[in-house]
Protein backbone atom coordinates (compact mmCIF):
# COMPACT_ATOMS: atom_id res chain seq x y z
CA UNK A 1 0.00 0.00 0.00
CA UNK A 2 0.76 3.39 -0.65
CA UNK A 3 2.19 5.50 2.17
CA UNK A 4 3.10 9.03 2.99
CA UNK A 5 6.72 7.98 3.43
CA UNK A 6 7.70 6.51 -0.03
CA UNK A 7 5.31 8.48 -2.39
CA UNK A 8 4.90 12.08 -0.52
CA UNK A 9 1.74 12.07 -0.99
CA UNK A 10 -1.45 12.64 1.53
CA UNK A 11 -3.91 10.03 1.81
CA UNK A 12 -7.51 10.88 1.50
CA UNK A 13 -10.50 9.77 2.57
CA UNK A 14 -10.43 7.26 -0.36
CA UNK A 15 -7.36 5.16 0.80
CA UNK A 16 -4.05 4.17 0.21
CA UNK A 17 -4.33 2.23 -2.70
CA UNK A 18 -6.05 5.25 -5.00
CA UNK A 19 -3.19 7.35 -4.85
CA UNK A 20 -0.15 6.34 -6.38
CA UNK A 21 -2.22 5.45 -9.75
CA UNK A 22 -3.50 8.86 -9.52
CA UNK A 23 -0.09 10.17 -9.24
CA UNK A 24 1.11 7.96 -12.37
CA UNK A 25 -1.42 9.70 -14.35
CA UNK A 26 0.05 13.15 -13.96
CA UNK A 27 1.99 14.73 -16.92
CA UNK A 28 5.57 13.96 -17.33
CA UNK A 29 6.14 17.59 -16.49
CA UNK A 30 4.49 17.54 -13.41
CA UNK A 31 5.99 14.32 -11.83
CA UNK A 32 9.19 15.48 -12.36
CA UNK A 33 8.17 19.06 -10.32
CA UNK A 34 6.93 17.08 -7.60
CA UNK A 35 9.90 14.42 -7.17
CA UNK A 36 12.09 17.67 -7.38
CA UNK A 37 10.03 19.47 -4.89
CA UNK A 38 9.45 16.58 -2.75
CA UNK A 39 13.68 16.45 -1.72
CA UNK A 40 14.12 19.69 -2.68
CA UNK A 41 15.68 20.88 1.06
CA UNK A 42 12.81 23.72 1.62
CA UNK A 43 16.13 26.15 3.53
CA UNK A 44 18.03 25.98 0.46
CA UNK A 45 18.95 29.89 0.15
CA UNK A 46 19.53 29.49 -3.64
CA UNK A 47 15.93 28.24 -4.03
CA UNK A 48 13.56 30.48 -6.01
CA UNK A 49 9.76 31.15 -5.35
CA UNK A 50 6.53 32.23 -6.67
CA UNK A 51 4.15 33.09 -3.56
CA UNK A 52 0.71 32.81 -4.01
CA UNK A 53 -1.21 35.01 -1.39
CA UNK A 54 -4.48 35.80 -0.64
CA UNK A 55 -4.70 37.58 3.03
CA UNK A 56 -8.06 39.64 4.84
CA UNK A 57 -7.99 42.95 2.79
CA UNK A 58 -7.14 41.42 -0.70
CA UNK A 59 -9.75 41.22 -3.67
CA UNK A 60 -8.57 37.68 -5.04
CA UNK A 61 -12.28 36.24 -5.54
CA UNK A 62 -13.44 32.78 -3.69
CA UNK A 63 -11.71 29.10 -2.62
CA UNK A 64 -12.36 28.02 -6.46
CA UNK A 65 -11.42 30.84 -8.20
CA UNK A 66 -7.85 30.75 -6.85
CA UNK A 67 -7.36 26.67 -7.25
CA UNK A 68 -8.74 27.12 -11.38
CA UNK A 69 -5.15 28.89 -11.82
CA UNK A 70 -3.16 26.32 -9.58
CA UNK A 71 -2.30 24.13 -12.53
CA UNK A 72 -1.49 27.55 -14.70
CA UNK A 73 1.22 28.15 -11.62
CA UNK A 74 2.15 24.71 -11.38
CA UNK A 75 3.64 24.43 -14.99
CA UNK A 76 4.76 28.07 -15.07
CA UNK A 77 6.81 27.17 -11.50
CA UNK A 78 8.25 23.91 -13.42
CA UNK A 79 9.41 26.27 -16.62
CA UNK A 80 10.45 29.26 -14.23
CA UNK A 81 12.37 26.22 -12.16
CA UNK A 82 10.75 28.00 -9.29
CA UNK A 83 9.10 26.59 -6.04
CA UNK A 84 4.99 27.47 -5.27
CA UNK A 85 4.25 28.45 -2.19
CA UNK A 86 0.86 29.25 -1.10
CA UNK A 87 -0.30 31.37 1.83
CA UNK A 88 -3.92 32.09 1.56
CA UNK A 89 -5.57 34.04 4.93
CA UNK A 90 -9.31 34.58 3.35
CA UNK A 91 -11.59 33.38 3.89
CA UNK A 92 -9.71 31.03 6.59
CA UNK A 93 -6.03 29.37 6.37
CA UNK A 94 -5.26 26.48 3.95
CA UNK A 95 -4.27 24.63 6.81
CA UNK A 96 -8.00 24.36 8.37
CA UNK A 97 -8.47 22.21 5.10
CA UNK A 98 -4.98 20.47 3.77
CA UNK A 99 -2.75 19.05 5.46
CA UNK A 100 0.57 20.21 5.16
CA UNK A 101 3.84 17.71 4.50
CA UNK A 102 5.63 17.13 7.65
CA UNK A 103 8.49 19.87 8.55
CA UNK A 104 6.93 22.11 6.40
């Protein structure tokens, strides 16, 4: 079975054995950003980001509106060779709803 140790991924509701075929169906591009991502040491001073924020006073429309562009950032991060990082305050933190990957 799959685990959180050997694939990186978070298990949902829908078990174990859903996500790594899941994760084989992602675009070539797109595995390779998240095996990169997934060792990448995340206090690597040479690393390069695009932040992604959304706090209280910002006009930056509701929860679906800003996950429709994820996959826009996603490839533009692997062709920029940059890292994503999303902090999102409005309407409530990410972290009330995902789970973030240990250490980080």
């Amino acid at each position: 079975s799959t685990t959180r140790d050997n694939t990186g991924a978070f298990l949902t509701m829908y078990g174990a054995h859903r996500v790594q075929p899941s994760l084989e169906k992602l675009p070539s591009w797109l595995q390779h950003y998240v095996s990169k991502h997934r060792v990448e040491n995340k206090y690597n001073k040479s690393e390069k980001y695009i932040v992604l924020t959304c706090f209280e006073h910002d006009i930056c429309g509701g929860f679906s509106d800003r996950l429709r562009s994820l996959p826009f950032y996603l490839l533009f991060g692997s062709l920029a060779q940059r890292s994503i990082c999303i902090h999102w305050d409005k309407p409530f933190g990410l972290e009330k709803f995902l789970e973030p990957p240990p250490g980080g």
